[in-house]
Protein backbone atom coordinates (compact mmCIF):
# COMPACT_ATOMS: atom_id res chain seq x y z
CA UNK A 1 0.00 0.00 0.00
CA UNK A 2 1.58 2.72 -1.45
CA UNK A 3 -0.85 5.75 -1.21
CA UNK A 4 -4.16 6.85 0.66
CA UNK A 5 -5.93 6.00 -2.79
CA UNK A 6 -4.61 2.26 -2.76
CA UNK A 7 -5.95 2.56 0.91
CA UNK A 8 -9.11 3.52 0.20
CA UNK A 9 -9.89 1.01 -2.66
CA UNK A 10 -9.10 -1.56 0.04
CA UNK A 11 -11.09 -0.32 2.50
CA UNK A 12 -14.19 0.23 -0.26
CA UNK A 13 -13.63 -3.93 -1.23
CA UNK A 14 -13.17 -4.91 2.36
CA UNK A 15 -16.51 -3.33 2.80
CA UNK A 16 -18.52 -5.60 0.59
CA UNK A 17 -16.85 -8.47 2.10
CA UNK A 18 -16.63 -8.02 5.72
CA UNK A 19 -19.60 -8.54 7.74
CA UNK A 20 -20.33 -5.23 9.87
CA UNK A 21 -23.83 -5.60 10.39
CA UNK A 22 -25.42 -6.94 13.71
CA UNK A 23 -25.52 -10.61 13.57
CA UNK A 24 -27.80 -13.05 15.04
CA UNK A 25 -27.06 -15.02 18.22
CA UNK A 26 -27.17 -18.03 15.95
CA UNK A 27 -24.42 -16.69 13.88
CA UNK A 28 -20.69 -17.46 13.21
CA UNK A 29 -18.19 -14.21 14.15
CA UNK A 30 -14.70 -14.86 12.74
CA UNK A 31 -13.06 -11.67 14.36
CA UNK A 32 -9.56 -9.90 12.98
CA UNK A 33 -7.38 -8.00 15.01
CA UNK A 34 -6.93 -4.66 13.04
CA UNK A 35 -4.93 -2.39 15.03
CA UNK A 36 -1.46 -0.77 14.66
CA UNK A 37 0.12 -4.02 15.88
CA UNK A 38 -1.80 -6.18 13.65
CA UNK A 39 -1.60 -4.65 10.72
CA UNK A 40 2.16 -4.34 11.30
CA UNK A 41 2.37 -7.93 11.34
CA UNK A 42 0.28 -8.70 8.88
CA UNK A 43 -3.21 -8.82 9.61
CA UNK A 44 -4.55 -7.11 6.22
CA UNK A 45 -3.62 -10.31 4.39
CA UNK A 46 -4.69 -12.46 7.10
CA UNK A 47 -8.67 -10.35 6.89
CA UNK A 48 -8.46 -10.32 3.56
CA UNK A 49 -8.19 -14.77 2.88
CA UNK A 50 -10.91 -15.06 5.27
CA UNK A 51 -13.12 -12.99 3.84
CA UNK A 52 -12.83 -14.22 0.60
CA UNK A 53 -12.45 -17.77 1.55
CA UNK A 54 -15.69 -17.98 3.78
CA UNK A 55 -17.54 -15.49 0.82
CA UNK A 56 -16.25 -18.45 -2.06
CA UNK A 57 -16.71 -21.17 -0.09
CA UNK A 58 -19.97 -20.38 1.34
CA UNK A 59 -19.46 -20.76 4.59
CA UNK A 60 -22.82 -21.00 6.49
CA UNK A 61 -24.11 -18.25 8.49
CA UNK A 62 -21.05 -16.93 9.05
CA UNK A 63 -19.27 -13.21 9.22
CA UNK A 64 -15.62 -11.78 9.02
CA UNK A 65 -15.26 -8.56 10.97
CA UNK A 66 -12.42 -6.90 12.29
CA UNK A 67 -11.25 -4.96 15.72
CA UNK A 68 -9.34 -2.70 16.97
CA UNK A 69 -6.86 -4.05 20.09
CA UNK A 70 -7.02 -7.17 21.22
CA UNK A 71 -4.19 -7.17 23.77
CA UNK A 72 -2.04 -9.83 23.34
CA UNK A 73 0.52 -7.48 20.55
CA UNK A 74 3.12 -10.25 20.66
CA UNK A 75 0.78 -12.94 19.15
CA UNK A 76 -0.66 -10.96 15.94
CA UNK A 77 -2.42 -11.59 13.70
CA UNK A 78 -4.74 -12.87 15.79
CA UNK A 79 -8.00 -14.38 15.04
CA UNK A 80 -10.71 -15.01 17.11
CA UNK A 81 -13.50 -17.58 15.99
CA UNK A 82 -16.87 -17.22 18.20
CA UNK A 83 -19.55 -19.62 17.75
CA UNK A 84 -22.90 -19.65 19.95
CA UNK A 85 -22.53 -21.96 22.87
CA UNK A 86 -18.91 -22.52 22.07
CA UNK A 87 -16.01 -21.28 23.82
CA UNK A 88 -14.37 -18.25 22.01
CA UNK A 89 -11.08 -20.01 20.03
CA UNK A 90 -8.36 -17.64 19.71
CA UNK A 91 -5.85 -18.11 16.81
CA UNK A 92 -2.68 -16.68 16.74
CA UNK A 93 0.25 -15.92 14.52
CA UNK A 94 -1.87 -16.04 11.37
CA UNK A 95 -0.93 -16.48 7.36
CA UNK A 96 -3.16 -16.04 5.25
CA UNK A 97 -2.46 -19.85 4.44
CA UNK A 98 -2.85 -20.25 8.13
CA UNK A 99 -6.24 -18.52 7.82
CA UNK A 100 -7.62 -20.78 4.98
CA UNK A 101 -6.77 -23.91 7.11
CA UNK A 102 -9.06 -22.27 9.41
CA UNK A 103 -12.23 -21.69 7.08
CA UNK A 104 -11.77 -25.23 5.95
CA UNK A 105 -11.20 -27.56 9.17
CA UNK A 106 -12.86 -25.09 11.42
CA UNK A 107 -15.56 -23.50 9.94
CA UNK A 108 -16.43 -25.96 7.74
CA UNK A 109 -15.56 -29.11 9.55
CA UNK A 110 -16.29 -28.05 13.02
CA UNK A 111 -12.46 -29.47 13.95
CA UNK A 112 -10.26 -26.47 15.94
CA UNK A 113 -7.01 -26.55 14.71
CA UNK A 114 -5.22 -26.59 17.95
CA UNK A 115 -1.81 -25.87 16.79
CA UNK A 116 -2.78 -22.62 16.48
CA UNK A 117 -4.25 -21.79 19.25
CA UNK A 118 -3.01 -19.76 22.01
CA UNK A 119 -3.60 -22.35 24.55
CA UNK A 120 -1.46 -24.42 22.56
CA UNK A 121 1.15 -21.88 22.42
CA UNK A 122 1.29 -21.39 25.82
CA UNK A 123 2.64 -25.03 26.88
């Protein structure tokens, strides 16, 4: 990104793509850190695969949003998947490869991919 208009055509694609309506309690959030730290790492690419992965694949009832801070600046990207009467799963040092691992096993398959977890980071 090499210029506020480059900026700005990302922002008006993300915008189609990214869920930032009010979703239902029966709904899938997959949530993006955005904020100085995680865009430094690499979170833009990270937004963008899951957005267009869950939008190609048709992932069910499901919506990619992004947030400012999460916190936790030494583990971005981070990616937080919260399903309803699930616990929150928080991914962590995301690719965008990474990320499409996610909409397939995850999303799709209902499997957590643990290696990527912070719990599993932790140990």
């Amino acid at each position: 990104m090499k210029s506020l208009e480059e900026l700005k055509a990302i922002r008006d694609k993300m915008q189609g793509q990214v869920g930032l309506r009010a979703e239902s309690e029966a709904s899938t959030r997959v949530v993006v850190g955005m904020a100085t730290c995680g865009i430094a790492s690499g979170a833009r690419p990270v937004l963008t695969a899951l957005a267009d992965a869950v939008a190609e694949k048709q992932v069910p009832d499901c919506s990619v949003t992004q947030t400012g801070c999460i916190g936790l600046c030494q583990y971005e990207p981070i990616v937080e998947v919260i399903q309803p009467g699930k616990e929150k799963v928080t991914y962590i040092k995301m690719t965008p490869e990474k990320a499409l691992e996610i909409v397939d096993k995850h999303l799709l398959r209902g499997q957590v991919v643990t290696e990527y977890t912070i719990g599993n980071q932790l140990k």
